[in-house]
Structure formats: structure tokens, C-alpha cells
C-alpha atoms as a PDB file:
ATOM      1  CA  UNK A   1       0.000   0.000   0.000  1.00  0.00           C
ATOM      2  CA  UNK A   2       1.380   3.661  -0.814  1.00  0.00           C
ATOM      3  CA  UNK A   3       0.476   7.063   0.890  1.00  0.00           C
ATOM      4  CA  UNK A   4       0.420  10.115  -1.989  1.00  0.00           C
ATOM      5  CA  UNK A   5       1.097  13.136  -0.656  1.00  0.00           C
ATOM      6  CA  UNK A   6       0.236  15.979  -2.753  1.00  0.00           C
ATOM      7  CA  UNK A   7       1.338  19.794  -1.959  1.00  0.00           C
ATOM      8  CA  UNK A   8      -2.647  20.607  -2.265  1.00  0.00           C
ATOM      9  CA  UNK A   9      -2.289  19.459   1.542  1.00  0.00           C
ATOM     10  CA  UNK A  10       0.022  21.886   2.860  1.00  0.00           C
ATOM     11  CA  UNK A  11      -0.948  25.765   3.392  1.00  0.00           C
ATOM     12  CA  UNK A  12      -0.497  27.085   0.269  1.00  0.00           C
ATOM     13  CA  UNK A  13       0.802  30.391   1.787  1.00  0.00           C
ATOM     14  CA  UNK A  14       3.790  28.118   3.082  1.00  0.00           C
ATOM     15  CA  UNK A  15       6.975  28.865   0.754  1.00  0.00           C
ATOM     16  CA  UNK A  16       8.027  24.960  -0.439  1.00  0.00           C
ATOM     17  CA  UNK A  17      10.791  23.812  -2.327  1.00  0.00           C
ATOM     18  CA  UNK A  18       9.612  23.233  -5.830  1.00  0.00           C
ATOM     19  CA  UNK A  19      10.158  19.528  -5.368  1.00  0.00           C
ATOM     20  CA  UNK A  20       6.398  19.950  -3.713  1.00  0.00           C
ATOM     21  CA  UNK A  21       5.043  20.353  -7.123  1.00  0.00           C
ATOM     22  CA  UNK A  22       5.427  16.656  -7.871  1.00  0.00           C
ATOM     23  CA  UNK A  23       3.901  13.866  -6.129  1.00  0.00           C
ATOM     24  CA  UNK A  24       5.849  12.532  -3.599  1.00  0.00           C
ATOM     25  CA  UNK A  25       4.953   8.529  -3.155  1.00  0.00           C
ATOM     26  CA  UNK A  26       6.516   6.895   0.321  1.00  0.00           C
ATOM     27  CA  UNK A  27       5.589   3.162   1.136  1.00  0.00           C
ATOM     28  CA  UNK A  28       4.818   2.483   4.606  1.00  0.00           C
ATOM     29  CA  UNK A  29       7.652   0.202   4.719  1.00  0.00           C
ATOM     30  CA  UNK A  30      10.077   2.796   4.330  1.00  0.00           C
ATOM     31  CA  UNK A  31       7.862   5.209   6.693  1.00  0.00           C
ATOM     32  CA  UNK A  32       8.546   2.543   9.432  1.00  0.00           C
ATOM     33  CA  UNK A  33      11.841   2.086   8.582  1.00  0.00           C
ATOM     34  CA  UNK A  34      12.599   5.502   9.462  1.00  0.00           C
ATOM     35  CA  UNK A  35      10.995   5.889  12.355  1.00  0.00           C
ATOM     36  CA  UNK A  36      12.621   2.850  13.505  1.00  0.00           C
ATOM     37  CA  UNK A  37      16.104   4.400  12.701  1.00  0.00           C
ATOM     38  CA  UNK A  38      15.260   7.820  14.631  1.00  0.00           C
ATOM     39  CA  UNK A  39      14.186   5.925  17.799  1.00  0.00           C
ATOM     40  CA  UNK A  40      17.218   4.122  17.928  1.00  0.00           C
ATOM     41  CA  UNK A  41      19.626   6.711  17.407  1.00  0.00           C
ATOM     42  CA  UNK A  42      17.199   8.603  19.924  1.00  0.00           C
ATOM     43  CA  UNK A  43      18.046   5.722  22.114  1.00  0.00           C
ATOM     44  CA  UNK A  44      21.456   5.039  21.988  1.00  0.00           C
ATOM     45  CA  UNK A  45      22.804   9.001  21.920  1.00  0.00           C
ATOM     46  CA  UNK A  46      20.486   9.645  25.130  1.00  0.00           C
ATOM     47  CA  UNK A  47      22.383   6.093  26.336  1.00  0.00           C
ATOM     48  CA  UNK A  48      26.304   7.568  25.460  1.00  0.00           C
ATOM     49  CA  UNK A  49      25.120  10.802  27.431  1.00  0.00           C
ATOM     50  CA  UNK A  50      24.009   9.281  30.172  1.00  0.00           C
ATOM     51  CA  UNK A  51      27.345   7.128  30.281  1.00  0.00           C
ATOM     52  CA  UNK A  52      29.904   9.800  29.762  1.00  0.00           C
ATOM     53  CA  UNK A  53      27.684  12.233  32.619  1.00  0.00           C
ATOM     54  CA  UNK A  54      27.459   9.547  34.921  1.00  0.00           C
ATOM     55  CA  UNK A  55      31.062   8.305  34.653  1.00  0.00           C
ATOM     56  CA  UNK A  56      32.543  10.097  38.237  1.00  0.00           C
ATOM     57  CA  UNK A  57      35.795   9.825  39.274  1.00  0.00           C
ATOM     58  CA  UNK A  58      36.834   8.109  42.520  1.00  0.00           C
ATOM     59  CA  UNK A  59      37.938  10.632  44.929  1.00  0.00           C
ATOM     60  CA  UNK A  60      39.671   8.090  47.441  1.00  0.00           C
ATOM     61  CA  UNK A  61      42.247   5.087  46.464  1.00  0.00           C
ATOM     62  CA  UNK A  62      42.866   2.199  49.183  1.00  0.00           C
ATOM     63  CA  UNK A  63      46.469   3.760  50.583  1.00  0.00           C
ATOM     64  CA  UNK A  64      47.851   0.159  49.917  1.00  0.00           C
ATOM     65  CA  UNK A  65      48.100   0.924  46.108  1.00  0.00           C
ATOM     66  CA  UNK A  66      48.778   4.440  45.737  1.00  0.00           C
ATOM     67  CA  UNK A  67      52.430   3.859  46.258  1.00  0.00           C
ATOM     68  CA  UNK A  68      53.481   6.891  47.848  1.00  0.00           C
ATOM     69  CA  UNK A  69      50.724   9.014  45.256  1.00  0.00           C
ATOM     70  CA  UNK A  70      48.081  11.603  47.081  1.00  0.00           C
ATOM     71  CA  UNK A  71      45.349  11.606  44.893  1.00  0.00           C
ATOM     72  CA  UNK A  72      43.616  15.060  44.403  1.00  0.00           C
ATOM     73  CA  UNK A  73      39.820  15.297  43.519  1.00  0.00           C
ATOM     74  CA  UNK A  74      38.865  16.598  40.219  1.00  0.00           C
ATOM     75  CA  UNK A  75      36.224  17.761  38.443  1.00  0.00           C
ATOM     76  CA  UNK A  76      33.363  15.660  36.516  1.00  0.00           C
ATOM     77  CA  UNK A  77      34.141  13.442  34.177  1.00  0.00           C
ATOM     78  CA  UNK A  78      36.851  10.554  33.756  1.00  0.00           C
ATOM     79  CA  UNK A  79      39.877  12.837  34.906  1.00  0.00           C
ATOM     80  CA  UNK A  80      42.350  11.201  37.264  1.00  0.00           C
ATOM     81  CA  UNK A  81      44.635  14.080  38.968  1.00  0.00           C
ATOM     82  CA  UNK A  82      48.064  13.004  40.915  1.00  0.00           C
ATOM     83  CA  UNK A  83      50.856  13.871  43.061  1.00  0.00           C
ATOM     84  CA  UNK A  84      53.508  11.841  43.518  1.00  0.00           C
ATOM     85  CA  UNK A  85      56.600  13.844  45.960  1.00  0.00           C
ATOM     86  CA  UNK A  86      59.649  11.616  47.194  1.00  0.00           C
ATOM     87  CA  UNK A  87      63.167  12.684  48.040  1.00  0.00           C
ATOM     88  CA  UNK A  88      63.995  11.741  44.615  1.00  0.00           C
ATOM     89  CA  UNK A  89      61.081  13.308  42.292  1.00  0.00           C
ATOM     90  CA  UNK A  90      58.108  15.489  42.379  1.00  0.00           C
ATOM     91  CA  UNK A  91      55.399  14.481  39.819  1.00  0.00           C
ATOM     92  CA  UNK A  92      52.071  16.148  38.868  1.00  0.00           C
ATOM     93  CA  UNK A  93      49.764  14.079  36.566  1.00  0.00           C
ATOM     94  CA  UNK A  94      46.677  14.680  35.142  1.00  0.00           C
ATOM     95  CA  UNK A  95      44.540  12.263  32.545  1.00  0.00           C
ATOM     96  CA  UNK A  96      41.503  13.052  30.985  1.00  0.00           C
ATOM     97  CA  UNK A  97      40.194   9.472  29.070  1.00  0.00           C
ATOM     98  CA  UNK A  98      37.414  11.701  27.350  1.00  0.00           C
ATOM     99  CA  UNK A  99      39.847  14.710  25.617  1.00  0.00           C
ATOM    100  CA  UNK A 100      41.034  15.380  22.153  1.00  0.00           C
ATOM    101  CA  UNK A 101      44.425  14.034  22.602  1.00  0.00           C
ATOM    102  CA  UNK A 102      45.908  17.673  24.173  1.00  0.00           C
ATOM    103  CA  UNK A 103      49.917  17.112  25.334  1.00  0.00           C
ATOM    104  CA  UNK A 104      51.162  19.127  27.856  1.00  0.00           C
ATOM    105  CA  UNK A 105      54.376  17.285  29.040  1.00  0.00           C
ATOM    106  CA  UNK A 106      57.324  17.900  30.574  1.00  0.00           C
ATOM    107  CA  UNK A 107      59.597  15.422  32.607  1.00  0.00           C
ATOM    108  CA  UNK A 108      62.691  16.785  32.378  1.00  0.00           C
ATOM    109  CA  UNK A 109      63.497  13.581  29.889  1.00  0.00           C
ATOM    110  CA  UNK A 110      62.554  14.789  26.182  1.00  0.00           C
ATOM    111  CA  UNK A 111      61.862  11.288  25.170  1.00  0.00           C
ATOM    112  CA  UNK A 112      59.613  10.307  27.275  1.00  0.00           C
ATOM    113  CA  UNK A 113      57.969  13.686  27.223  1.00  0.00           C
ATOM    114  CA  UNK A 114      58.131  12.659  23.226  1.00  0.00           C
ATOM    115  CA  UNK A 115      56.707   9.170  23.869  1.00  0.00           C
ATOM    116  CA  UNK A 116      54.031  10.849  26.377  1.00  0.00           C
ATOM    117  CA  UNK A 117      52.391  12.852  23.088  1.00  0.00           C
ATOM    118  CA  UNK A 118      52.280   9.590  21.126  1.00  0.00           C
ATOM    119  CA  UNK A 119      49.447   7.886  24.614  1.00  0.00           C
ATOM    120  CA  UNK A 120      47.765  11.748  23.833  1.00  0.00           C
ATOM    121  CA  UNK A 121      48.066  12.420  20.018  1.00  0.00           C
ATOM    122  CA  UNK A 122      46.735   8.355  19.593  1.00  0.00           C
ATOM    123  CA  UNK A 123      44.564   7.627  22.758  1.00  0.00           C
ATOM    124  CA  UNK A 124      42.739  10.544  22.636  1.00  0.00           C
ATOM    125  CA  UNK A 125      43.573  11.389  26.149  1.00  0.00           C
ATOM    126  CA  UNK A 126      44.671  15.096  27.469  1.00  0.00           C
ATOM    127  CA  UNK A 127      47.915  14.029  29.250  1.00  0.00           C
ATOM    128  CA  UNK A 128      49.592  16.589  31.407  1.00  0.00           C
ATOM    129  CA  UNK A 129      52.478  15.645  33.024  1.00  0.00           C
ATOM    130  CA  UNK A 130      54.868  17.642  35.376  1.00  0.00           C
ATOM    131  CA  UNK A 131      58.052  15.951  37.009  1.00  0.00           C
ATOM    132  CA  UNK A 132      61.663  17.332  38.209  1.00  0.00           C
ATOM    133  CA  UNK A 133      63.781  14.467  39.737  1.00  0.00           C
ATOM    134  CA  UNK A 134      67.496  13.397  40.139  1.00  0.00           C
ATOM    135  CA  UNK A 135      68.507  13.239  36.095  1.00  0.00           C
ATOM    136  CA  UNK A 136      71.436  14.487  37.218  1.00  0.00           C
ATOM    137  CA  UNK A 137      72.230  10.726  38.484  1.00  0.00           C
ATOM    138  CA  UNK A 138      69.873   8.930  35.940  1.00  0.00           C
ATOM    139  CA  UNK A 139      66.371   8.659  33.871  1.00  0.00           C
ATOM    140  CA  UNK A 140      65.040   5.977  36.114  1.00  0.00           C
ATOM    141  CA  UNK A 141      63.649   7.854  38.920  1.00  0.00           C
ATOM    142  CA  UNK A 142      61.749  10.160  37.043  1.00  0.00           C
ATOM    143  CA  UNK A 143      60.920   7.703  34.592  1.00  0.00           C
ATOM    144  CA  UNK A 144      59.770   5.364  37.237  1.00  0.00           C
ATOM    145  CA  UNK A 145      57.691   7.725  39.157  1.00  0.00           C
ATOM    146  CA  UNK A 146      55.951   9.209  36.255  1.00  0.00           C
ATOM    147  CA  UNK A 147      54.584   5.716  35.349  1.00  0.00           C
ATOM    148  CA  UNK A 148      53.625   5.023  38.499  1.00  0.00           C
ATOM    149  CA  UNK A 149      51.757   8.373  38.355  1.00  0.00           C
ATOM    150  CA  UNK A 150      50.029   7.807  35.319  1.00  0.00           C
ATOM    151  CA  UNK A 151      49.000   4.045  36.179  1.00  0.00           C
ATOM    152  CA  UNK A 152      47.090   5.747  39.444  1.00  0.00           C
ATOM    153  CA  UNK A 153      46.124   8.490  37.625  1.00  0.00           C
ATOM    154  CA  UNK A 154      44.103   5.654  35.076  1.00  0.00           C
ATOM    155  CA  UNK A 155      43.167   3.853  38.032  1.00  0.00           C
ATOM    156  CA  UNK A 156      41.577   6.985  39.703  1.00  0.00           C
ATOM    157  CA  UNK A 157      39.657   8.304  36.186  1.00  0.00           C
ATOM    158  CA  UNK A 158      38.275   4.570  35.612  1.00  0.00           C
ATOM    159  CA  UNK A 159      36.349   4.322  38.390  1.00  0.00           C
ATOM    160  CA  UNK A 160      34.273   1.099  38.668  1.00  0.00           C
ATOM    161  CA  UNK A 161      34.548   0.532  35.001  1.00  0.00           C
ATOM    162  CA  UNK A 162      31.370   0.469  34.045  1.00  0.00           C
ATOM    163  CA  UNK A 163      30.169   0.361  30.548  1.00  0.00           C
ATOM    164  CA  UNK A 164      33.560  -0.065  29.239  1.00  0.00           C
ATOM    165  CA  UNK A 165      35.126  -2.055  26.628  1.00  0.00           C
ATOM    166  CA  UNK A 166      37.784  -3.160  28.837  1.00  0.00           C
ATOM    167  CA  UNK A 167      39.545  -5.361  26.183  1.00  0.00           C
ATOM    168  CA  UNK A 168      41.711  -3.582  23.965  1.00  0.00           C
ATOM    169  CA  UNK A 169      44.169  -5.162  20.972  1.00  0.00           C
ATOM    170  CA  UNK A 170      46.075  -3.056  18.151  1.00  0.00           C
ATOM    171  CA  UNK A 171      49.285  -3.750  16.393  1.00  0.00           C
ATOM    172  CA  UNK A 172      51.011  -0.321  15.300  1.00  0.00           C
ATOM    173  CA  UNK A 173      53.276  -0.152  12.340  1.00  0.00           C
ATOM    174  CA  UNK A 174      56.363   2.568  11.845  1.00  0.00           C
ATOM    175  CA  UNK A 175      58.203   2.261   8.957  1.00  0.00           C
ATOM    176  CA  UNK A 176      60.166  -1.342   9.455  1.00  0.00           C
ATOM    177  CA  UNK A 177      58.784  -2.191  13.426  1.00  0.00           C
ATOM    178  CA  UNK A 178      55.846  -3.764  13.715  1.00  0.00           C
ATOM    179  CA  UNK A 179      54.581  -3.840  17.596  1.00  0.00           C
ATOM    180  CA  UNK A 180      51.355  -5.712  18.758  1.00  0.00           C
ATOM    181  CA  UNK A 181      49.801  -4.539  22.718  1.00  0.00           C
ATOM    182  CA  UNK A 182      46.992  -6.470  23.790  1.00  0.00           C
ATOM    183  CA  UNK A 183      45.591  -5.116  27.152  1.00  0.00           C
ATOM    184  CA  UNK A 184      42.737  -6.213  29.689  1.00  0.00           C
ATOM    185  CA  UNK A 185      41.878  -3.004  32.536  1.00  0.00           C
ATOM    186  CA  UNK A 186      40.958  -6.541  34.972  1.00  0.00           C
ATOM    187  CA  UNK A 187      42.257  -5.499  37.923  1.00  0.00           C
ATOM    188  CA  UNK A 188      45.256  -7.741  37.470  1.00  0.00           C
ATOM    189  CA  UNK A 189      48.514  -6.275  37.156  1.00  0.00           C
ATOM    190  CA  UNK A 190      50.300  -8.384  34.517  1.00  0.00           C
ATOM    191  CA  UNK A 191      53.218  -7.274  31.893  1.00  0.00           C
ATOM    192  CA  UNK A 192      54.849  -9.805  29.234  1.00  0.00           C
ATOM    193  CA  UNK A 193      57.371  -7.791  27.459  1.00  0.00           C
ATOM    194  CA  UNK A 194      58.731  -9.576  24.540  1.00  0.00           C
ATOM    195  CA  UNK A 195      60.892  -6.708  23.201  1.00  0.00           C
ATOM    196  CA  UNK A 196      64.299  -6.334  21.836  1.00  0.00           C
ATOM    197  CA  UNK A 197      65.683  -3.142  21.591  1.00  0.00           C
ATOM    198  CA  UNK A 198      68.876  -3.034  19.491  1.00  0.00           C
ATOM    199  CA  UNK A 199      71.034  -0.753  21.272  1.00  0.00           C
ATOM    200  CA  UNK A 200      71.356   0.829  25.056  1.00  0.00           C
ATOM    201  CA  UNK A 201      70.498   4.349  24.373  1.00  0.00           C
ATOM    202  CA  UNK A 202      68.203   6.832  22.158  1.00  0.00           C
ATOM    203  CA  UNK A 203      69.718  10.057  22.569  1.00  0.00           C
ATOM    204  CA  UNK A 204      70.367  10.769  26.257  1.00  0.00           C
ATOM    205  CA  UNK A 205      67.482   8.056  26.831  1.00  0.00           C
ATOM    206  CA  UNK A 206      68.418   4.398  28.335  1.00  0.00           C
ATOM    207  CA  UNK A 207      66.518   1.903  26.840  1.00  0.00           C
ATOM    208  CA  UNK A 208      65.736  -0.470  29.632  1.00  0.00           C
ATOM    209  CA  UNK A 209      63.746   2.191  31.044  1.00  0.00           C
ATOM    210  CA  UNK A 210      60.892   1.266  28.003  1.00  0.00           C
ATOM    211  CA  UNK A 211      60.074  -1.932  29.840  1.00  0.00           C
ATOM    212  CA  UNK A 212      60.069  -0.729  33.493  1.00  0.00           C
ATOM    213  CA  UNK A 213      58.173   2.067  32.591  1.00  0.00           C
ATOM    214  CA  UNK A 214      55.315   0.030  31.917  1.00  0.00           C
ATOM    215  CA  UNK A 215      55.692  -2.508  34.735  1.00  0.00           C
ATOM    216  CA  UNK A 216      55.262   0.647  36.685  1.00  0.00           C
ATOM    217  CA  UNK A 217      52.027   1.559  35.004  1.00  0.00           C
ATOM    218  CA  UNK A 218      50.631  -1.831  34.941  1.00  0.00           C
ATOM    219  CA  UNK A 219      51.590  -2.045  39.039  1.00  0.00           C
ATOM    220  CA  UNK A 220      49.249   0.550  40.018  1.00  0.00           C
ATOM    221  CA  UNK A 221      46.686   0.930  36.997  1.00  0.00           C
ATOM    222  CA  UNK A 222      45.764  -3.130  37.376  1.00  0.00           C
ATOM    223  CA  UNK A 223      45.967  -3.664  34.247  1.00  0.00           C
ATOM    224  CA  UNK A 224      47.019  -7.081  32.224  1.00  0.00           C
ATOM    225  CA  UNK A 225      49.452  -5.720  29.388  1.00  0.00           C
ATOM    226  CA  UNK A 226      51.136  -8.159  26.666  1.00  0.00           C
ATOM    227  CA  UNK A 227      53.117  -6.296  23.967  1.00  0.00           C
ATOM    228  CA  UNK A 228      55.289  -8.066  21.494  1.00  0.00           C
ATOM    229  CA  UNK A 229      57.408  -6.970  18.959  1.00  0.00           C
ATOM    230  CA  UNK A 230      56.827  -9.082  15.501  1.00  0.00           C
ATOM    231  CA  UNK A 231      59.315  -6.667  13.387  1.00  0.00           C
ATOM    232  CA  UNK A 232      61.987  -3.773  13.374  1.00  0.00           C
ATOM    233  CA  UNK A 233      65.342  -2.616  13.599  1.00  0.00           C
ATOM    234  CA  UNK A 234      65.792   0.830  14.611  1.00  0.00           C
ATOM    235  CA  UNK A 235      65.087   1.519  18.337  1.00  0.00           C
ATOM    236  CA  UNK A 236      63.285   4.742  18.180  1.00  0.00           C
ATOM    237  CA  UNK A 237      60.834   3.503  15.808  1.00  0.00           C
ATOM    238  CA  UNK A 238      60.212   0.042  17.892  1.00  0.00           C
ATOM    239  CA  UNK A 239      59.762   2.377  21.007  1.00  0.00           C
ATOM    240  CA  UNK A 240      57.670   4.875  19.472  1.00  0.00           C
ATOM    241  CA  UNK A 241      55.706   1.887  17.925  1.00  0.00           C
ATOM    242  CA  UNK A 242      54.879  -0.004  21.021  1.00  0.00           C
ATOM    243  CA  UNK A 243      53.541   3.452  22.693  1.00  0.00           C
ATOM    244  CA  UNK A 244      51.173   3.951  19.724  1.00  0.00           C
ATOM    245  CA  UNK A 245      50.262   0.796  19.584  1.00  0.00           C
ATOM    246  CA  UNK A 246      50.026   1.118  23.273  1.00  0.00           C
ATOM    247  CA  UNK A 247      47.480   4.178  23.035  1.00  0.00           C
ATOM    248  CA  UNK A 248      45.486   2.936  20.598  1.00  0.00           C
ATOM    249  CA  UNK A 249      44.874   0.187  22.809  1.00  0.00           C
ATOM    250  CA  UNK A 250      44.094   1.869  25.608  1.00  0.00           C
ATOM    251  CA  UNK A 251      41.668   4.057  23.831  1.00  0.00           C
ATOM    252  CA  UNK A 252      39.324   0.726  22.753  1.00  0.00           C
ATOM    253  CA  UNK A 253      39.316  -0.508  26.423  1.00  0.00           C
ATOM    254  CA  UNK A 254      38.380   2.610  28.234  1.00  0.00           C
ATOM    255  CA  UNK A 255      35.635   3.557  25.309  1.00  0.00           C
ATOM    256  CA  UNK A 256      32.067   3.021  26.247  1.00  0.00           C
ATOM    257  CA  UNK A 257      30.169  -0.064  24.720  1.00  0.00           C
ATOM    258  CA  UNK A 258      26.531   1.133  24.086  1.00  0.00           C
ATOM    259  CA  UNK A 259      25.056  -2.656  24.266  1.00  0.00           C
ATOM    260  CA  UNK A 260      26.342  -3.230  27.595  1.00  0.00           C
ATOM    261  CA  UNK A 261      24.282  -0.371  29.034  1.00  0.00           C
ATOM    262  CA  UNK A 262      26.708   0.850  32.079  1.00  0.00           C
ATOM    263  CA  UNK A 263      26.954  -2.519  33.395  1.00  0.00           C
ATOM    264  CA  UNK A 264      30.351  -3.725  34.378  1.00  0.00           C
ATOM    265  CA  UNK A 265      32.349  -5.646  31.872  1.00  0.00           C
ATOM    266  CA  UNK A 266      32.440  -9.006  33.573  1.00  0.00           C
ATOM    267  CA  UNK A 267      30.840 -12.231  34.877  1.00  0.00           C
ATOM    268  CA  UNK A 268      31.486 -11.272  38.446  1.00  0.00           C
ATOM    269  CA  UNK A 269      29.815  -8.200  38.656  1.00  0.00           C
ATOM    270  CA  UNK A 270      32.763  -6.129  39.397  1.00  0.00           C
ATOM    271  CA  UNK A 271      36.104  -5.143  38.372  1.00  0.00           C
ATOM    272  CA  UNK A 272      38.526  -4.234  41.315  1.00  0.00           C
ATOM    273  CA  UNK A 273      42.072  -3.328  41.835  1.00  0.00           C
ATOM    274  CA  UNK A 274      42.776  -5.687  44.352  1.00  0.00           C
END
């Protein structure tokens, strides 16, 4: 059956678009159709709003896994803020999952602070990060602490994880390296690092810091974090791989999945830290 809708029925003081001189014909199949489409897009952008307003940041962090961080409260949103102080560094981080990918680093270590706008530029995620420490010794202070910073810092602007992905997978090419980083935000802090790094030094930057870098994110964020190296040969572009492919990661597990409604992302019920 068709419905004919002729321009006689509209005011004829009304100015139309001359397509209104012809008969328009729509079957009721395709006025149901679209009516179907508008209520679900009605459905699932009122859903995504209610998930990204909802989404509050935990304002206190059993002291057993802070690791020497105070955590500051922040505003709405998925924003963890930190401060890490020790006789050896003073750290300021601050995460947003839900920004445009806005770097604002500065560690004192220019490749990090380099490898820090790669987890923005590719996650998504406005990273500011502060830190003075004792470079004047080596890296691995700083480098240390500022992981340790940013793991809380996740751990803070997750919350209770609801709605999430919490699974993320991505393999990141740059020119000849090849890195793959699987990741699970379970609570269970896990790192298999199956990376070789052809020489001791980038620059001023010591290698070996790559992989305890992210032991000391997955210690406090609980996350479970497998990357793996399946090509390359120059060490800035294997290390600059495995943080894009690191972000890009991240990103999928921390985005909202509209089916699961805000419910947690596992068969327990909950997703904890501990």
C-alpha cells in the first residue's frame, strides 16, 4: 500500500521547495523504517550521554596501592589528577580518558615527554604531566615515578569501570617495526614484554627504562598488558611503535560499549584493583 502526498495538503501560503510540485509517493515500509532508525539513534545518543555524565571519578584510592601518590579530587568526568613527591622526584599528573588528545608534558626527559604525546596524540587522552627528579644521576627515577603516576592516575579516572570495553588489541606499524599490545583493565597487574631493543640508548634516553616504565604503570593501573614486537630494527621507531600501539589500545578498552548499558564488563559483577 502507498500514501500520496500531494502539496494541495500543505498551506499554500507556506513557501516549499519546488520539489512539492510533484507527487511525492513513500511506502509504509520505508515510513517505518525511518521511524525505527530515529528511535534508535534517539536511544542510543540519550544512552552515550548518560554514560559519559554519569562516569565520576573516585575521589579516594585504598592507601595500599597508591604507592606513595596523594590523589587530588577533580572535576566531573573521567579525569584522574596526581601527586607523587619523594626525596627523589616530584610528579604532577593529570589524565583526561574523554579529551582530544591535548599534550602538555614535561619530565625533564625529552623522550619520554616525546613518547608521552604519542598515549595523547593516539589515545585521545589530554595528558599533562609535570616531574623534576634526580637526572642528574639517571632517567630511572623520574621515569619510574611518572609511570607510576600515570598508572594511578588511570586507576583513579576509571572508576568502577562500568560500561567499558575493557579489552583492547592493536598492532602499530612505523616504517620497518611492527609492535602488537593487547591489554585487559581486569584489575590484574600483569606485563609480558617480549621486546628487543637493538642498542642501550636513544639520545640521552636508556633503553631499559621502556620496559620498566610500563611494569610501573601496569603495578598501580591493574591492568594485564602483553606487547610483542613481531618486526623492526631501529630503536626509536620500535619504542615509538609499542607506545602507539600502546594508546590505541588503551583508547578501545576505556571507550564506552553502548550494548552493555553501564553494566560492568564481567561475569562477576565487578572489576577491582585488588
Amino acid at each position: 500500500m502507498e500514501l500520496s502526498l500531494s502539496h494541495r495538503l500543505f498551506n499554500s501560503s507556506s513557501s516549499l521547495p519546488s520539489l512539492f510540485n510533484s507527487r511525492i509517493k513513500l511506502s509504509q515500509t520505508h515510513l517505518f523504517s525511518l521511524n525505527n532508525h530515529h528511535q534508535k539513534l534517539q536511544f542510543f545518543t540519550g544512552l552515550h550521554h548518560k554514560l559519559a555524565t554519569s562516569m565520576e571519578p573516585q575521589t579516594t584510592i585504598p592507601h595500599a596501592f597508591d604507592n606513595g601518590s596523594s590523589i587530588t579530587s577533580s572535576e566531573t568526568g573521567r579525569i584522574g589528577e596526581v601527586k607523587r613527591t619523594t626525596k627523589e622526584t616530584n610528579v604532577h599528573v593529570k589524565i583526561n580518558l574523554d579529551g582530544t588528545g591535548v599534550a602538555e608534558n614535561n619530565s625533564g626527559i625529552p623522550f619520554l615527554d616525546h613518547m608521552l604525546d604519542q598515549l595523547a596524540s593516539h589515545g585521545l587522552f589530554d595528558v599533562h604531566v609535570k616531574a623534576t627528579g634526580d637526572i642528574h644521576i639517571d632517567d630511572h627515577h623520574t621515569n619510574e615515578d611518572v609511570a607510576l603516576a600515570i598508572g594511578t592516575a588511570l586507576l583513579q579516572a576509571l572508576g568502577d569501570r562500568k560500561g567499558i570495553n575493557r579489552f583492547g588489541d592493536f598492532s602499530a606499524p612505523l616504517d620497518e617495526a611492527l609492535v602488537h599490545v593487547s591489554l585487559d583493565l581486569s584489575g590484574r597487574p600483569h606485563l609480558n614484554f617480549d621486546v628487543q631493543i637493538p642498542t642501550q640508548k636513544v639520545g640521552k634516553y636508556d633503553t631499559q627504562l621502556v620496559e620498566h616504565f610500563f611494569q610501573s604503570l601496569v603495578n598501580t593501573s591493574g591492568m594485564t598488558l602483553h606487547i610483542r614486537q613481531l618486526a623492526g630494527k631501529n630503536s626509536h621507531h620500535i619504542i615509538e611503535a609499542t607506545f602507539k600501539a600502546f594508546a590505541r589500545a588503551l583508547r578501545q578498552a576505556t571507550e564506552y560499549d553502548l550494548r552493555r548499558g553501564g553494566s560492568v564488563p564481567s561475569s562477576k559483577g565487578v572489576l577491582s584493583r585488588s
